[in-house]
Every structure is written in C-alpha cells, then in structure tokens.
N, C-alpha and C. Protein backbone atom coordinates (compact mmCIF):
# COMPACT_ATOMS: atom_id res chain seq x y z
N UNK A 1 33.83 -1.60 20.79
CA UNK A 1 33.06 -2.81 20.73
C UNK A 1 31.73 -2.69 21.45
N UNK A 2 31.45 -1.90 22.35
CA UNK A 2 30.21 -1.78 23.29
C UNK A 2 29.69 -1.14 22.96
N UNK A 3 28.08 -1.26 21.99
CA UNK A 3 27.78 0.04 21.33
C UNK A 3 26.50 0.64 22.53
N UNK A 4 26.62 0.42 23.85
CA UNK A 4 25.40 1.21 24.26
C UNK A 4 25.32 0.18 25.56
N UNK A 5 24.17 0.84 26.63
CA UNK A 5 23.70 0.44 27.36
C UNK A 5 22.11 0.72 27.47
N UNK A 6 21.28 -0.40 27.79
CA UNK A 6 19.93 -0.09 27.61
C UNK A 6 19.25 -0.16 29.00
N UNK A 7 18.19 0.33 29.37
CA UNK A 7 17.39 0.07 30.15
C UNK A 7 16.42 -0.97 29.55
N UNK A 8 15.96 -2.22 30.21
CA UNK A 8 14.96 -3.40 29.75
C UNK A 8 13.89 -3.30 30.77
N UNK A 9 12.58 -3.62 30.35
CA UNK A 9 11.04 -2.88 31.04
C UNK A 9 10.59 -4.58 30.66
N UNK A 10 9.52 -5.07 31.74
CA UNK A 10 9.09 -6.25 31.71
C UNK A 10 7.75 -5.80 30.60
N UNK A 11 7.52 -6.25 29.58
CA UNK A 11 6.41 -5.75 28.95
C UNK A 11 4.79 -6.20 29.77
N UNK A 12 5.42 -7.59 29.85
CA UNK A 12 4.13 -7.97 31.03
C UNK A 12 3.31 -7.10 31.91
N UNK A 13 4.27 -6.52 32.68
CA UNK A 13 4.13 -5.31 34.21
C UNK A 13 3.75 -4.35 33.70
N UNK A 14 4.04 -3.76 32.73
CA UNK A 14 3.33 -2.41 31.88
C UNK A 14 1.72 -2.82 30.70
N UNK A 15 1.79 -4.18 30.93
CA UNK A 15 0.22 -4.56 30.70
C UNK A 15 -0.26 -4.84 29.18
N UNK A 16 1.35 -5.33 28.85
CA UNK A 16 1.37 -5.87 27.27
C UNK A 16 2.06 -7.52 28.13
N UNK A 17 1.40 -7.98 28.31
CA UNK A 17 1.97 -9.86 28.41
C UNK A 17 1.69 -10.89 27.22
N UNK A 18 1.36 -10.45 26.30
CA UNK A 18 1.10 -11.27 25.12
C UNK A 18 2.21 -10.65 23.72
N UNK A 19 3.49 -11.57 23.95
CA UNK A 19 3.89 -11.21 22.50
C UNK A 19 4.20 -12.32 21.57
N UNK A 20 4.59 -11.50 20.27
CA UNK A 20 4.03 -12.48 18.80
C UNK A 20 4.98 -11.87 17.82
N UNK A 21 5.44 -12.83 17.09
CA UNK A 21 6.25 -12.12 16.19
C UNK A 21 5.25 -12.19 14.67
N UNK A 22 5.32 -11.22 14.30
CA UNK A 22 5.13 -10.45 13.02
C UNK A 22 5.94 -11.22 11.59
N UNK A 23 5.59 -11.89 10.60
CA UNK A 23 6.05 -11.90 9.55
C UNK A 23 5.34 -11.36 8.44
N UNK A 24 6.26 -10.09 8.17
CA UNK A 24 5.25 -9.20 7.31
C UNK A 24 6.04 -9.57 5.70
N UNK A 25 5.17 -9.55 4.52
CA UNK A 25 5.63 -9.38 3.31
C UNK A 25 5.36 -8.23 2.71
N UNK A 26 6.03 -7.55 2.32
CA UNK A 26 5.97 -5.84 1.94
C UNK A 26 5.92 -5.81 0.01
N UNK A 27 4.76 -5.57 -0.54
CA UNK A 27 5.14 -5.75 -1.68
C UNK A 27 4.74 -4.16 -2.48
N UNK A 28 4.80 -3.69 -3.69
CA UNK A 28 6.30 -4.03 -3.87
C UNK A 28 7.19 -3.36 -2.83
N UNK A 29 8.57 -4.40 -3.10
CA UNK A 29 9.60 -4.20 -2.09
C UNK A 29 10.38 -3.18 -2.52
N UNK A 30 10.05 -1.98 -2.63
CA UNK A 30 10.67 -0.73 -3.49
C UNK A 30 11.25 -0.14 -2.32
N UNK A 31 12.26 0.77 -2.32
CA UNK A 31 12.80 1.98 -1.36
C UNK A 31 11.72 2.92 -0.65
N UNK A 32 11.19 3.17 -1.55
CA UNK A 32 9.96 4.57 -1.30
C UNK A 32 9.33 3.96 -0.35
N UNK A 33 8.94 2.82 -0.54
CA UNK A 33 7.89 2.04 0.38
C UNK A 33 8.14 1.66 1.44
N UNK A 34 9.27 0.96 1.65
CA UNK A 34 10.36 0.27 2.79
C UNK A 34 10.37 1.52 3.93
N UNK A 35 11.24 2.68 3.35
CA UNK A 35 11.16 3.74 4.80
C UNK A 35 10.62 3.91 4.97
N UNK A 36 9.14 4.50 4.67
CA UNK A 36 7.93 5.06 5.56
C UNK A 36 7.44 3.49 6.23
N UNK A 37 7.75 2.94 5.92
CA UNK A 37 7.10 1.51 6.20
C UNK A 37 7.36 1.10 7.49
N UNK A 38 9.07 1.31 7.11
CA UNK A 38 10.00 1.24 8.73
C UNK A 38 9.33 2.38 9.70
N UNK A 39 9.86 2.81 9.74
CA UNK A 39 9.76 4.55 10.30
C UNK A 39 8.02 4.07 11.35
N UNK A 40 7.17 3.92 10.39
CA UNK A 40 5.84 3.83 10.67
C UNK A 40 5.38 2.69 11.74
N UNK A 41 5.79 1.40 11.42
CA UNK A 41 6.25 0.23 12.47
C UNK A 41 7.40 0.58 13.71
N UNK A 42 7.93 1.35 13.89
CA UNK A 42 8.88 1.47 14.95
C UNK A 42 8.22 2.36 15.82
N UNK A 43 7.83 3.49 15.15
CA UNK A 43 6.88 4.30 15.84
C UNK A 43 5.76 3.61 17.08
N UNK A 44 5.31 2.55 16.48
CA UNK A 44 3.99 1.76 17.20
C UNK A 44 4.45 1.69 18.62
N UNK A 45 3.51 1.73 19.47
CA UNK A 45 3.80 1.95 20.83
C UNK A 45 4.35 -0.14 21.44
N UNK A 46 3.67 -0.90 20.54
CA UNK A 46 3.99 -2.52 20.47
C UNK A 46 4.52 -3.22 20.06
N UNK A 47 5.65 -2.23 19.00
CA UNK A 47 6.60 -2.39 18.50
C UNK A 47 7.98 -2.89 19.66
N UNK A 48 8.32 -4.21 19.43
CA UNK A 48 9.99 -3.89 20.34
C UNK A 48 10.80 -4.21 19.44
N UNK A 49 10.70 -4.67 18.30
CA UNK A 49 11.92 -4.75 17.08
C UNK A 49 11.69 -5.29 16.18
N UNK A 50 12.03 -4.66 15.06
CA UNK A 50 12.16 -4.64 13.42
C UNK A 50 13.43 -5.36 12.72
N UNK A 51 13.13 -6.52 12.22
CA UNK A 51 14.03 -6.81 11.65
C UNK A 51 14.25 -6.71 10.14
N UNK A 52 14.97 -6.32 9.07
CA UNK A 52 14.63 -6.61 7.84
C UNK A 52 15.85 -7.73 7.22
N UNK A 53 14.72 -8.36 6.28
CA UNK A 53 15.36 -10.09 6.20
C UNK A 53 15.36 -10.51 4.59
N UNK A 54 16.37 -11.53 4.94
CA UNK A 54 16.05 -11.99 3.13
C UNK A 54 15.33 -13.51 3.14
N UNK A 55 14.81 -13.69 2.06
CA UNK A 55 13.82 -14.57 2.30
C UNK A 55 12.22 -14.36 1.45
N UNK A 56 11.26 -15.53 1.42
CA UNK A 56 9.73 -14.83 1.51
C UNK A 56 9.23 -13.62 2.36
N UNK A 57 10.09 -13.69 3.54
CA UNK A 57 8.93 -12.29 4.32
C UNK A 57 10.67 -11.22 4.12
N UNK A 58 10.31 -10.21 4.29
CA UNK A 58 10.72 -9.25 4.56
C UNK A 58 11.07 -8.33 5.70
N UNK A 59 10.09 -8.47 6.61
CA UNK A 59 10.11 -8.32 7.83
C UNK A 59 9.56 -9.23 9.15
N UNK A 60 10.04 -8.89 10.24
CA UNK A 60 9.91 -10.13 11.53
C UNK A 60 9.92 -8.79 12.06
N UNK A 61 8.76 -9.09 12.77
CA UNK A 61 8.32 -7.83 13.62
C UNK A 61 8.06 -8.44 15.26
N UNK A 62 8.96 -7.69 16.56
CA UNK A 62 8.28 -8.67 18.02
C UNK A 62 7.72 -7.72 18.64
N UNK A 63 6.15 -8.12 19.08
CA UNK A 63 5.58 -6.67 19.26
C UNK A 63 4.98 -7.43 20.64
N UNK A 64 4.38 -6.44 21.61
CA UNK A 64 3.90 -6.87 23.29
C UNK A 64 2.77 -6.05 22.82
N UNK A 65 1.81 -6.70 23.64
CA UNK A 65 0.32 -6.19 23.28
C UNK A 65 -0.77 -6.94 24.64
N UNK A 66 -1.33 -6.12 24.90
CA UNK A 66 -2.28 -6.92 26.52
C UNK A 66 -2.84 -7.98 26.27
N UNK A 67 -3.71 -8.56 25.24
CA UNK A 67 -4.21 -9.79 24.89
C UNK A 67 -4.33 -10.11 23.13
N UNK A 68 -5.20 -11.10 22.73
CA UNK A 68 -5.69 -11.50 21.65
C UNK A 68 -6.29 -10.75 21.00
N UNK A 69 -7.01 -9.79 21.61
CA UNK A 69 -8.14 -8.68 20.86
C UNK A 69 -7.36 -7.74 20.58
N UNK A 70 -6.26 -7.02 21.44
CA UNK A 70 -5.29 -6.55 20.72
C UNK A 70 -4.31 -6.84 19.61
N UNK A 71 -3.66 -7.70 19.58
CA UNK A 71 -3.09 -8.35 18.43
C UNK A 71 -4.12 -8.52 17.45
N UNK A 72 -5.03 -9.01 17.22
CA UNK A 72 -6.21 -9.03 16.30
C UNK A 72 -6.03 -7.17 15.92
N UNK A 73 -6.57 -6.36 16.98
CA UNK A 73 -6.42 -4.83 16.17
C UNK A 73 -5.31 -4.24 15.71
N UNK A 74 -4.07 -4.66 16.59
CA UNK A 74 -3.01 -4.20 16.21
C UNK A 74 -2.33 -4.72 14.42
N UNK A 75 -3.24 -6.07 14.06
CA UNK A 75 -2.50 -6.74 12.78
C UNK A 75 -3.11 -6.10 11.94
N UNK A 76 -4.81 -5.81 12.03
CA UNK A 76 -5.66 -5.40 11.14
C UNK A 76 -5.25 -4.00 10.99
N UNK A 77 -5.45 -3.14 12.39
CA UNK A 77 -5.47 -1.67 11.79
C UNK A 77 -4.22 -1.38 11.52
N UNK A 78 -2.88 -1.80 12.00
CA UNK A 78 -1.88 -1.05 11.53
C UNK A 78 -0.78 -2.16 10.63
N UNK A 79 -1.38 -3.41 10.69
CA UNK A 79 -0.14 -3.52 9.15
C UNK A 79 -1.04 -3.95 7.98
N UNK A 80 -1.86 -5.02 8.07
CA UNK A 80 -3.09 -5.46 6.87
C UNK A 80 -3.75 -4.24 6.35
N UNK A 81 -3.95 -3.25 6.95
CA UNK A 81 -4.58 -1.95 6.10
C UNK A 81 -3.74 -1.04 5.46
N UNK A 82 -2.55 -1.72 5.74
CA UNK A 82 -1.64 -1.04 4.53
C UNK A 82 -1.30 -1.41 2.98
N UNK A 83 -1.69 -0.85 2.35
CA UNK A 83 -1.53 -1.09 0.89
C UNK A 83 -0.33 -1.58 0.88
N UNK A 84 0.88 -1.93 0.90
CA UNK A 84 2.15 -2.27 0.72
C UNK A 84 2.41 -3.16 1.16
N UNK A 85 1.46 -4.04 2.39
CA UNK A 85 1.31 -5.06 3.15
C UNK A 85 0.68 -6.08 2.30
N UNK A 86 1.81 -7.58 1.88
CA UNK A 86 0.89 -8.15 1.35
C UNK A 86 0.63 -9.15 1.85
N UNK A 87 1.29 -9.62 3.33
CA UNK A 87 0.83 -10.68 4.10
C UNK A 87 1.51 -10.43 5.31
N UNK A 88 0.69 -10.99 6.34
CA UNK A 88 1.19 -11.22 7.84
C UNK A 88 0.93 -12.28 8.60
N UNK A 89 1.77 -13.31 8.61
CA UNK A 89 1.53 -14.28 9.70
C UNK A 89 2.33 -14.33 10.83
N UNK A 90 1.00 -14.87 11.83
CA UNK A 90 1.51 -14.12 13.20
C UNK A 90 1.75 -15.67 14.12
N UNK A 91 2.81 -15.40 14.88
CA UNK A 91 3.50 -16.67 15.55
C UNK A 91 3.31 -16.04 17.23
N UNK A 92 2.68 -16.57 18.01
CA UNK A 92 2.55 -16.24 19.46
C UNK A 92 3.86 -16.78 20.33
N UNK A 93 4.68 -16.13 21.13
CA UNK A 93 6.01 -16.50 22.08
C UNK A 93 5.57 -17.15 23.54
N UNK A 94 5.64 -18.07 23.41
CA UNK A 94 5.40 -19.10 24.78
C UNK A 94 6.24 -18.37 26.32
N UNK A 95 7.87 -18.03 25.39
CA UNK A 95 8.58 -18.24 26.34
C UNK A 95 9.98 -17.73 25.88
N UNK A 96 10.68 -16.80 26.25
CA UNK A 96 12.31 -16.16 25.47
C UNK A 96 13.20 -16.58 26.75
N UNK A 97 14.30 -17.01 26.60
CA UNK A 97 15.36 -16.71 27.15
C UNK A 97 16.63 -15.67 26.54
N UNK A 98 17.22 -14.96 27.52
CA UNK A 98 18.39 -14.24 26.82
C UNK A 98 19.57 -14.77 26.42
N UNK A 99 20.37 -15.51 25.93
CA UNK A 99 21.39 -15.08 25.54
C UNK A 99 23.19 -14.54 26.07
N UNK A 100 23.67 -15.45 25.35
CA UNK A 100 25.14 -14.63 25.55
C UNK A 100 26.15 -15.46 27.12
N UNK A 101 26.81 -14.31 27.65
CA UNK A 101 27.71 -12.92 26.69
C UNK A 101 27.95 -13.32 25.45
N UNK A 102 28.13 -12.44 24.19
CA UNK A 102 28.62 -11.91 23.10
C UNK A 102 30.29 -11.99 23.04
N UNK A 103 31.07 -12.90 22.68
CA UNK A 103 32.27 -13.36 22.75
C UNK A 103 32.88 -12.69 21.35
N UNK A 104 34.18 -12.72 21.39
CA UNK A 104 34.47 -12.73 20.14
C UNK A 104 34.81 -14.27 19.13
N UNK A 105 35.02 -14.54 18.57
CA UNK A 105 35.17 -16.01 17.71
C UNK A 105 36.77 -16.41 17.96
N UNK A 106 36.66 -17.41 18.58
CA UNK A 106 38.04 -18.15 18.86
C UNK A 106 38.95 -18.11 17.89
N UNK A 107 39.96 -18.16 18.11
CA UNK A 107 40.86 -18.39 16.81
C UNK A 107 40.89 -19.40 16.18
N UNK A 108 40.87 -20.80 17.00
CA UNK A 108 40.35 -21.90 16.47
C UNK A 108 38.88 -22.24 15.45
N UNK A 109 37.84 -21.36 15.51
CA UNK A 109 37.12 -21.55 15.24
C UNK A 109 37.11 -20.84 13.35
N UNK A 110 38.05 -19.34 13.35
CA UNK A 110 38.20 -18.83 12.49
C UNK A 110 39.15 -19.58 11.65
N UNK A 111 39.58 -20.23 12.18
CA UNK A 111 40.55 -21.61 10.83
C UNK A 111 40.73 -22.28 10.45
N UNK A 112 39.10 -23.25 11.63
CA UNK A 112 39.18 -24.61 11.14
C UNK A 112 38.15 -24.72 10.36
C-alpha cells in the first residue's frame, strides 16, 4: 500500500514563490504527440506535476516560478511555442493546504 517516501523542498526558499496551475489543451491529442509532450513538461526545472485529464483541457500542469515575468516566459517559451499546444490558461495559487492521511473506504461507505 505505501508506494514511496519523498523528500518535500519549500519552493518559496529555493526562489520560485509564485505558483500557478497550467491548463494546457494539446491538439491533436494523438500518442506521438502526448509522450514527447509529457516527457518534455516534466523535464522543466518548474514543473512539480503533470496531470493528464478528461475534459476540455488535457493537461493541469503546477509549476513554481520566482515571479510574473517568469511565468509570462515560462508559458510563452515553453508551452505556447509549441505546435501541439493549443491553449493555456493560467490560474495563480493564493494558498495549498495538504491533505489526508489517505484512509482506506469504510465499509459502510462501500454499501451504502
């Protein structure tokens, strides 16, 4: 059941305090296109996670970046200048809390 343990880094303190989630539309939504696509977004040093979704967008991207002028370069040069990119709207994070523990589902809950 425990697939791992991570180390977590304040993005702030390493001098990315501005994050934003990514809604990218990938068109066309072909195979060929999708992995290098992935692969290429994970790589990014402002990348912290890739989601792929069903829906209008395709991807939800949460990326840390030092300010506004970054996010501005980070949208332009590395997802809008991609041919396969056919839209990105970008949502700024005020504020996250974590979560959890991760329970399993009551029995009650699985039968009623």
């Amino acid at each position: 059941m425990i697939l791992g343990h991570r180390l977590r880094l304040d993005p702030a303190k390493l001098g990315r305090g501005l994050q934003a989630l990514l809604s990218v539309q990938v068109r066309p939504h072909r195979r060929e296109l999708v992995g290098p696509f992935v692969e290429r977004i994970r790589a990014l040093p402002e990348s912290l996670t890739v989601f792929h979704l069903t829906g209008p967008d395709d991807y939800l991207v949460h990326v840390a970046v030092a300010d506004m002028t970054d996010l501005q370069r980070l949208v332009l040069d590395e997802f809008t200048s991609r041919r396969e990119v056919a839209r990105v709207e970008t949502r700024l994070i005020f504020q996250q809390w974590d979560c959890g523990p991760m329970l399993p589902p009551s029995p009650t809950a699985q039968t009623g």
